[in-house]
Protein backbone atom coordinates (compact mmCIF):
# COMPACT_ATOMS: atom_id res chain seq x y z
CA UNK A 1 47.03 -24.23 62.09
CA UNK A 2 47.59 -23.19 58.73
CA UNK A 3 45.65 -19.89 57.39
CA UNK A 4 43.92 -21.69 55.31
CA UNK A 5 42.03 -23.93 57.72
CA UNK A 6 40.37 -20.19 58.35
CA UNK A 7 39.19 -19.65 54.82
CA UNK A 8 35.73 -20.03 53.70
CA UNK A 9 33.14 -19.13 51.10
CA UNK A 10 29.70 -18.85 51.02
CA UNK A 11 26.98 -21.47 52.16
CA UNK A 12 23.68 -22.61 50.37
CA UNK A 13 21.44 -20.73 52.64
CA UNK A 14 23.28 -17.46 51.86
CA UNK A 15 22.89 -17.44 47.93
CA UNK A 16 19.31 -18.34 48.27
CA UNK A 17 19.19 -15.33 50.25
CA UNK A 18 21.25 -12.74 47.89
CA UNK A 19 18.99 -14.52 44.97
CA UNK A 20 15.61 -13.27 46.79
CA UNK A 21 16.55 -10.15 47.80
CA UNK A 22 18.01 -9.39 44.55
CA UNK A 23 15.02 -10.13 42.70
CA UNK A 24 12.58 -8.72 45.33
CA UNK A 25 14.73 -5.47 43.87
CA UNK A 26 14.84 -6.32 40.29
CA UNK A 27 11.20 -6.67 40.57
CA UNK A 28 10.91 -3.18 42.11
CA UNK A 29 12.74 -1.76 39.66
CA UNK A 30 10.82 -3.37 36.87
CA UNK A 31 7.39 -1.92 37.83
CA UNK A 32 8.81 1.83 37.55
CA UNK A 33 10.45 0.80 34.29
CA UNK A 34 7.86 -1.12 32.45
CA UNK A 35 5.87 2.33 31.84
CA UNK A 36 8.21 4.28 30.01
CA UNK A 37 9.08 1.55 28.17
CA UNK A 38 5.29 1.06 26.97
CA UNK A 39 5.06 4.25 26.32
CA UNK A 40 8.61 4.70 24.19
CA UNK A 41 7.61 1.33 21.92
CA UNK A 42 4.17 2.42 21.77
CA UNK A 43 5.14 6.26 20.27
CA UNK A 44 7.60 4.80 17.80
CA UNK A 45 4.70 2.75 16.49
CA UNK A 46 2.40 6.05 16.33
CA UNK A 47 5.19 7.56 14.90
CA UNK A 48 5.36 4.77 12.23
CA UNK A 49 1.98 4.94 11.64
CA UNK A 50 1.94 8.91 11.30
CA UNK A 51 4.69 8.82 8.82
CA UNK A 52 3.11 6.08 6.82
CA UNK A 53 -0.35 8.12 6.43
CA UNK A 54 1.15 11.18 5.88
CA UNK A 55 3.58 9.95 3.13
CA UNK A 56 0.64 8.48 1.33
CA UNK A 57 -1.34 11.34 1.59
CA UNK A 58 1.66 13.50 -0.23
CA UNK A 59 1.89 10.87 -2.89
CA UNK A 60 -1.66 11.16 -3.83
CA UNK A 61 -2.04 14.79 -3.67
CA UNK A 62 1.09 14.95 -5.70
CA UNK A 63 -0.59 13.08 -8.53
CA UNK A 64 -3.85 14.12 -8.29
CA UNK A 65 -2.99 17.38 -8.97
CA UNK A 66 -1.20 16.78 -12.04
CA UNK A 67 -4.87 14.68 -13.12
CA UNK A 68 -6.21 15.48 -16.31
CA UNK A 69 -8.61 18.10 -16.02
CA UNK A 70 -11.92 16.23 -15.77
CA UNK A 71 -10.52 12.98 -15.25
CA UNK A 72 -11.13 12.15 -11.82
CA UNK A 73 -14.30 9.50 -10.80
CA UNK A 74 -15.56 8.04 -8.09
CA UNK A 75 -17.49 4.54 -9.15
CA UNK A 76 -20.93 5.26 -10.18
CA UNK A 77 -22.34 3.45 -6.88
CA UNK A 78 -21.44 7.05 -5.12
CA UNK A 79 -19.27 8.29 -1.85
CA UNK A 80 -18.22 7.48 0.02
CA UNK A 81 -15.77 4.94 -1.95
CA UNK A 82 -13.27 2.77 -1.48
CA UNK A 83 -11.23 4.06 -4.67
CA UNK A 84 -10.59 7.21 -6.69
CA UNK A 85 -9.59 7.10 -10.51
CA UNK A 86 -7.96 9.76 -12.97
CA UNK A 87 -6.11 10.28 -16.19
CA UNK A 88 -2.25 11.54 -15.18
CA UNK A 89 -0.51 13.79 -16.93
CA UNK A 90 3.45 14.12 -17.37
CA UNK A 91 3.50 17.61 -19.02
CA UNK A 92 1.81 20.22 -20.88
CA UNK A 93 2.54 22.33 -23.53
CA UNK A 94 1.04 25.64 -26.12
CA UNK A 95 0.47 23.94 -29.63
CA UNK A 96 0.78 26.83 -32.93
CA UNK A 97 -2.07 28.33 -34.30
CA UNK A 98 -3.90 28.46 -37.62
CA UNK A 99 -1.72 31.65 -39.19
CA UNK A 100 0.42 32.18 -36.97
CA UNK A 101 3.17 30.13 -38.44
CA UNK A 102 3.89 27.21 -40.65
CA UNK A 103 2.58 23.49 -38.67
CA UNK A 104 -0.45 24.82 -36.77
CA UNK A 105 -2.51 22.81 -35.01
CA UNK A 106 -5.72 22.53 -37.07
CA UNK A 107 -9.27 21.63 -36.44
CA UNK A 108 -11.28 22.03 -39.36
CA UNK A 109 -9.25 18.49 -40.93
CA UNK A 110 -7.19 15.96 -40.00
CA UNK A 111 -3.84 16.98 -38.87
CA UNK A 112 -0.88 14.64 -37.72
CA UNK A 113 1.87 17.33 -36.83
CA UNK A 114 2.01 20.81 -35.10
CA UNK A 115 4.34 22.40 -33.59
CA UNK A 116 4.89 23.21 -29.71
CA UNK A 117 6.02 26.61 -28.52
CA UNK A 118 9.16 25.72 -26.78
CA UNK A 119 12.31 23.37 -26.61
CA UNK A 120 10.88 19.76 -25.75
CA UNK A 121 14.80 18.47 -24.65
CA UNK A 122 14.95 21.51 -22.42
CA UNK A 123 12.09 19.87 -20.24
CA UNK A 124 13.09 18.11 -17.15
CA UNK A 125 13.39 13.92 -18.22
CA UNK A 126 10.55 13.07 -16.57
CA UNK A 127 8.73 15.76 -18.13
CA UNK A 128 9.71 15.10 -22.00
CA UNK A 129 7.33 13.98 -24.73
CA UNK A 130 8.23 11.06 -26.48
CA UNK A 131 6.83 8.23 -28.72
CA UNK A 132 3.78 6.25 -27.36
CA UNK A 133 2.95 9.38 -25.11
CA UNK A 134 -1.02 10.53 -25.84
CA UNK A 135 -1.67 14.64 -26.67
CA UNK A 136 -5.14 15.45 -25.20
CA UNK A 137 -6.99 18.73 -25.82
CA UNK A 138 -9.33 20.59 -24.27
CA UNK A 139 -10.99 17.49 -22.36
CA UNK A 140 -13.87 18.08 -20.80
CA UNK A 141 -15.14 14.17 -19.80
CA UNK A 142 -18.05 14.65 -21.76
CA UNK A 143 -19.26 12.63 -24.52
CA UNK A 144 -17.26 13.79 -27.76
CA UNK A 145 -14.55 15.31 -25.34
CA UNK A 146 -13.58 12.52 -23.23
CA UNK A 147 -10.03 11.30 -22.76
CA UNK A 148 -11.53 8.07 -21.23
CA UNK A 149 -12.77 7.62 -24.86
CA UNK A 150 -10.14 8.45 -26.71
CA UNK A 151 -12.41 11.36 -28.26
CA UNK A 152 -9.73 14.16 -28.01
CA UNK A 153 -6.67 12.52 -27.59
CA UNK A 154 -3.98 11.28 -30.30
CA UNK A 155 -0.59 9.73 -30.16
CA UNK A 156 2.76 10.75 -30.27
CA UNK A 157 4.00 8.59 -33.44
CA UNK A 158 8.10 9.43 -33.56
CA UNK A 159 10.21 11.37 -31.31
CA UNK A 160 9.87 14.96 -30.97
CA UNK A 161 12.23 16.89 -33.38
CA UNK A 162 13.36 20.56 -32.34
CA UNK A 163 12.84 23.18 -34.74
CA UNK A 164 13.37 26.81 -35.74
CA UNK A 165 11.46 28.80 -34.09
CA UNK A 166 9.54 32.34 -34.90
CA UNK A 167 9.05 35.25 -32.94
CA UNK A 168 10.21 35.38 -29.59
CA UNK A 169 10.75 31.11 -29.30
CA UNK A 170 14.08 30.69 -30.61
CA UNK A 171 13.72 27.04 -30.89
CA UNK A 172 10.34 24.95 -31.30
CA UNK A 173 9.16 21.55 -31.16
CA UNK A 174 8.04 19.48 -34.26
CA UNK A 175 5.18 16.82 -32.86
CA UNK A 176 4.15 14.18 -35.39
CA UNK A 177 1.21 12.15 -34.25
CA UNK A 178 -0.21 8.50 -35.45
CA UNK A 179 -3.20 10.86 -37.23
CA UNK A 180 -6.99 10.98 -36.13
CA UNK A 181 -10.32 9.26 -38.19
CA UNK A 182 -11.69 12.75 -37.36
CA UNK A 183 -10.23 15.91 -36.31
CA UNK A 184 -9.88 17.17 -32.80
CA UNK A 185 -13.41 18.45 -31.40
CA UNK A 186 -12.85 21.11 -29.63
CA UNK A 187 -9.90 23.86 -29.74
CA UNK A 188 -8.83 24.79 -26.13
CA UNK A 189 -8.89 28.77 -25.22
CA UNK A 190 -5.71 29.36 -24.71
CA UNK A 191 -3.86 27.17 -26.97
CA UNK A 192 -3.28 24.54 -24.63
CA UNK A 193 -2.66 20.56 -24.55
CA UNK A 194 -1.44 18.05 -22.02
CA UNK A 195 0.69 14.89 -22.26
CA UNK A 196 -0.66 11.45 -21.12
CA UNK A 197 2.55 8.95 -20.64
CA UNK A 198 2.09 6.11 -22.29
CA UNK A 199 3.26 3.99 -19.47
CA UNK A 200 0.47 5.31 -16.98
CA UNK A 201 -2.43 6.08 -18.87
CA UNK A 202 -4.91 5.25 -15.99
CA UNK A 203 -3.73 5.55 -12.54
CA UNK A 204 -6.02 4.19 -9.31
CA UNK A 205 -5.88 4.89 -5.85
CA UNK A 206 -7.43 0.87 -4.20
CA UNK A 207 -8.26 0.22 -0.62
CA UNK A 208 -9.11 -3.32 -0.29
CA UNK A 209 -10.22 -5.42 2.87
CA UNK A 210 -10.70 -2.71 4.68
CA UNK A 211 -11.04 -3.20 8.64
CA UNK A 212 -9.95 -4.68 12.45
CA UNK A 213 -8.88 -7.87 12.92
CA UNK A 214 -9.03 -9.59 16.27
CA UNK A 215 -5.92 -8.36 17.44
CA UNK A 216 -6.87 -4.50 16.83
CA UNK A 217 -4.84 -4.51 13.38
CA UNK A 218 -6.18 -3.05 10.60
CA UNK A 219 -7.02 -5.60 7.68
CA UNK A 220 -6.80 -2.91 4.21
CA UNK A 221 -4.05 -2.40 1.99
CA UNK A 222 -3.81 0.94 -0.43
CA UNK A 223 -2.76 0.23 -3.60
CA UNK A 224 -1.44 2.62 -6.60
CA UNK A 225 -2.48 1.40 -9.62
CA UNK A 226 -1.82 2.20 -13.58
CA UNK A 227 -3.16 0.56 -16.46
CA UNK A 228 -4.00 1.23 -20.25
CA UNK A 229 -7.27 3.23 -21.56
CA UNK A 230 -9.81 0.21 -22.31
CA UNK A 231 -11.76 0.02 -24.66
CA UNK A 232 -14.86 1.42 -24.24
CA UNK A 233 -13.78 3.09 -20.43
CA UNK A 234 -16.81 3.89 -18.73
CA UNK A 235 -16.92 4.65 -15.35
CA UNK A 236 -16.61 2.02 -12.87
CA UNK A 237 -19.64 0.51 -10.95
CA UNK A 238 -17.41 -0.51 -8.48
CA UNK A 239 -14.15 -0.55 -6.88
CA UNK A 240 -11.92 -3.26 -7.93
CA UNK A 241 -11.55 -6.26 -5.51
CA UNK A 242 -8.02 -8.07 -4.17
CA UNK A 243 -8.74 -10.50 -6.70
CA UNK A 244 -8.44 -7.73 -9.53
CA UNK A 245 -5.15 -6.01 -8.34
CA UNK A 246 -2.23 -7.22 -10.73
CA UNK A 247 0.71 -9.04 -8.66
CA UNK A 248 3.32 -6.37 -7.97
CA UNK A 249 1.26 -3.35 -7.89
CA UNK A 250 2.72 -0.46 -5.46
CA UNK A 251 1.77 -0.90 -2.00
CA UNK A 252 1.03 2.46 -0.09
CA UNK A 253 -0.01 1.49 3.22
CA UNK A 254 -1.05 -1.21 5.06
CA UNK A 255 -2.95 -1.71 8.56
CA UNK A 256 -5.87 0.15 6.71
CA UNK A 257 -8.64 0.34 8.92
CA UNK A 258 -10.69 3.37 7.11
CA UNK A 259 -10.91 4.53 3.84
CA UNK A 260 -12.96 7.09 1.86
CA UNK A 261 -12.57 9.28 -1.29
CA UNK A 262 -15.48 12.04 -1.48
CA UNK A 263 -15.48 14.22 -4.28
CA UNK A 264 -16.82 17.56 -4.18
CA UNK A 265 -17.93 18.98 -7.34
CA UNK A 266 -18.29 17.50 -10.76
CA UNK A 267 -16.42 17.89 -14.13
CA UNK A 268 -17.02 21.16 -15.49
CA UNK A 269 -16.59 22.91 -12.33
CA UNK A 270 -12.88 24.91 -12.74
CA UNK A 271 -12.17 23.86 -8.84
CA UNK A 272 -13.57 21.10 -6.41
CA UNK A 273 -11.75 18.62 -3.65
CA UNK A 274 -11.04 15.07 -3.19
CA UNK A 275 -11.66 14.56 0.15
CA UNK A 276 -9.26 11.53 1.94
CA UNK A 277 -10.22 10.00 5.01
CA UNK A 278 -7.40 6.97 5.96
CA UNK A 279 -7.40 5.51 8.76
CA UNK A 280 -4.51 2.79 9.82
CA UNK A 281 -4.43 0.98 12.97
CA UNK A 282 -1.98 -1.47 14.72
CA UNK A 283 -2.33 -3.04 18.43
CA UNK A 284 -5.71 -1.11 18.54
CA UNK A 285 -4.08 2.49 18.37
CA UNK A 286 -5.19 4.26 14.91
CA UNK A 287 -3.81 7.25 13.58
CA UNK A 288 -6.13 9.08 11.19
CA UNK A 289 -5.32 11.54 8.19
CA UNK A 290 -8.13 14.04 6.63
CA UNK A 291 -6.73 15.52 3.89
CA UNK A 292 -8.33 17.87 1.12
CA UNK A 293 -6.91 17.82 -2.12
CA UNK A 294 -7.60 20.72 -4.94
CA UNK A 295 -8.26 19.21 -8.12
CA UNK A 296 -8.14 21.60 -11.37
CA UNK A 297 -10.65 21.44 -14.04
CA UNK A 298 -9.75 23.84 -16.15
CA UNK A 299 -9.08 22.17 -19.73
C-alpha cells in the first residue's frame, strides 16, 4: 500500500474536544484577567475626572483673582449657590496726579485724559489698554462707587498714545477717555486704576442641572460666561437657567453632580474666600474638588 493510505487528520469528536478544553482555559484565564482590567479602565476614568475638576478649578481661581476688587456676588437668594459673578480685569495701572505733572487725573471736574505712569506697548498683549476697554477707580460696590453701575468707571475713547515722560518714567502713556456727566467720585490712595476689557465686562461661573441620572452620571454642566454691564446691574436673584446660557458659551465640565460657591466676607473687607465645592461623577464613581480661592478687595 501506498503511504498515503496511512495518512489521516483529525475526526469530529476530537475538535469538539480541543474546542472545550480550550475554552474551559480561556475561561480560566478570563476570571483572573477581568479584575485588573476593571480596575485599569476604571482609574483612567478617575483620572479623567480628576484632571477635569482640577483644570476647572485653576481656571477659576485664575480669574477670580484678577476680579475687580468688590466685584464678586453671589445671587441675593444666599449660599450656597449654584453661580458666582465678578467684574474681570485685564490690567492695572498708576494714573498722574494733580501737580505733579502736566495731564493729571482730576476729580474736582470733568476730565477725559490723564496720563499713566509707564509704557502701555511695553505691557504683555493681553495686558494692553486699548479702545472700548473701561478705566475703573477706586470701586468699592457701593452705591456712588459701583462698577456694576457704571458710577466710577469711564471708557477708553482712542488708542493709547506714548508720551514723554518726567522724573524717573522715561516714557508715559497718554489715555483719552469718552468723558464723564460727572467727575470720578472717589480718588484711590495710592494712585491706582484697573482696566475692564471691553470684550468681557461681566464674567459668570453657571452650574446648571445639577445631579445623578439613573445610570450614576452626573446631569450639570459648568459654564464660563461673559457679557456686557446692563443697564441698571443689580445683583442677581437668581442663578441663570439652561434656557438663559447663550449657544456657544465655554463649557468647563460636565458630569456635574455638586456644585456650590460660598463666599466668605463681604465687599469692603481687604481679604475673604470663594469657597468651590464641584463634584463630577460618571458610572457612579465621583471625584470631588474643595478649593478656596483668595479674593482681593483692596480698591
Amino acid at each position: 500500500m501506498s503511504a498515503k493510505a496511512f495518512q489521516r487528520g483529525f475526526t469530529l469528536v476530537e475538535l469538539i474536544m480541543v474546542i472545550v478544553i480550550m475554552g474551559v482555559i480561556g475561561g480560566m484565564v478570563a476570571v483572573f484577567m477581568r479584575s485588573p482590567i476593571d480596575a485599569y479602565f476604571a482609574s483612567a476614568r478617575r483620572a479623567e475626572l480628576t484632571d477635569v475638576a482640577d483644570t476647572t478649578v485653576r481656571r477659576m481661581a485664575r480669574d477670580i483673582r484678577k476680579a475687580l476688587p468688590n466685584s464678586l456676588r453671589l445671587p441675593t437668594t444666599g449660599a450656597p449657590s449654584l453661580c458666582v459673578e465678578f467684574i474681570p480685569t485685564k490690567t492695572g495701572g498708576r494714573y498722574r496726579v494733580a501737580g505733579a505733572a502736566a495731564n493729571a487725573l482730576v476729580f474736582n471736574a470733568v476730565d477725559s485724559s490723564f496720563n499713566m505712569l509707564g509704557d502701555n506697548a511695553a505691557l504683555p498683549a493681553d495686558q494692553r489698554i486699548v479702545e472700548n476697554d473701561l478705566i475703573a477707580i477706586h470701586n468699592l460696590g457701593i452705591p456712588g462707587a459701583d462698577a456694576y453701575a457704571q458710577a466710577n468707571t469711564d471708557r477708553v475713547s482712542a488708542a493709547p498714545v506714548a508720551v514723554a515722560g518726567v522724573g524717573v518714567f522715561g516714557t508715559e502713556t497718554q489715555i483719552a477717555t469718552a468723558g464723564r456727566a460727572t467727575p470720578y467720585p472717589l480718588e484711590s490712595g495710592s494712585n491706582r486704576f484697573h482696566v475692564i476689557p471691553a470684550a468681557e465686562q461681566v464674567v459668570s461661573y453657571v452650574c446648571t442641572n445639577v445631579g445623578t441620572d439613573a445610570n450614576g452620571n452626573g446631569t450639570g454642566t459648568l459654564y464660563r460666561r461673559a457679557r456686557a454691564f446692563a443697564a441698571p446691574d443689580p445683583q442677581p436673584a437668581a442663578c441663570p437657567l439652561v434656557a438663559d446660557i447663550p449657544a456657544g458659551t465655554p463649557v468647563l465640565a460636565q458630569n456635574v453632580s455638586t456644585c456650590a460657591f460660598v463666599f466668605n466676607g463681604n465687599n469692603l473687607q481687604r481679604n475673604a474666600t470663594l469657597q468651590v465645592n464641584i463634584d463630577l461623577t460618571q458610572s457612579n464613581e465621583t471625584v470631588g474638588l474643595f478649593h478656596e480661592i483668595h479674593v482681593n478687595n483692596t480698591p
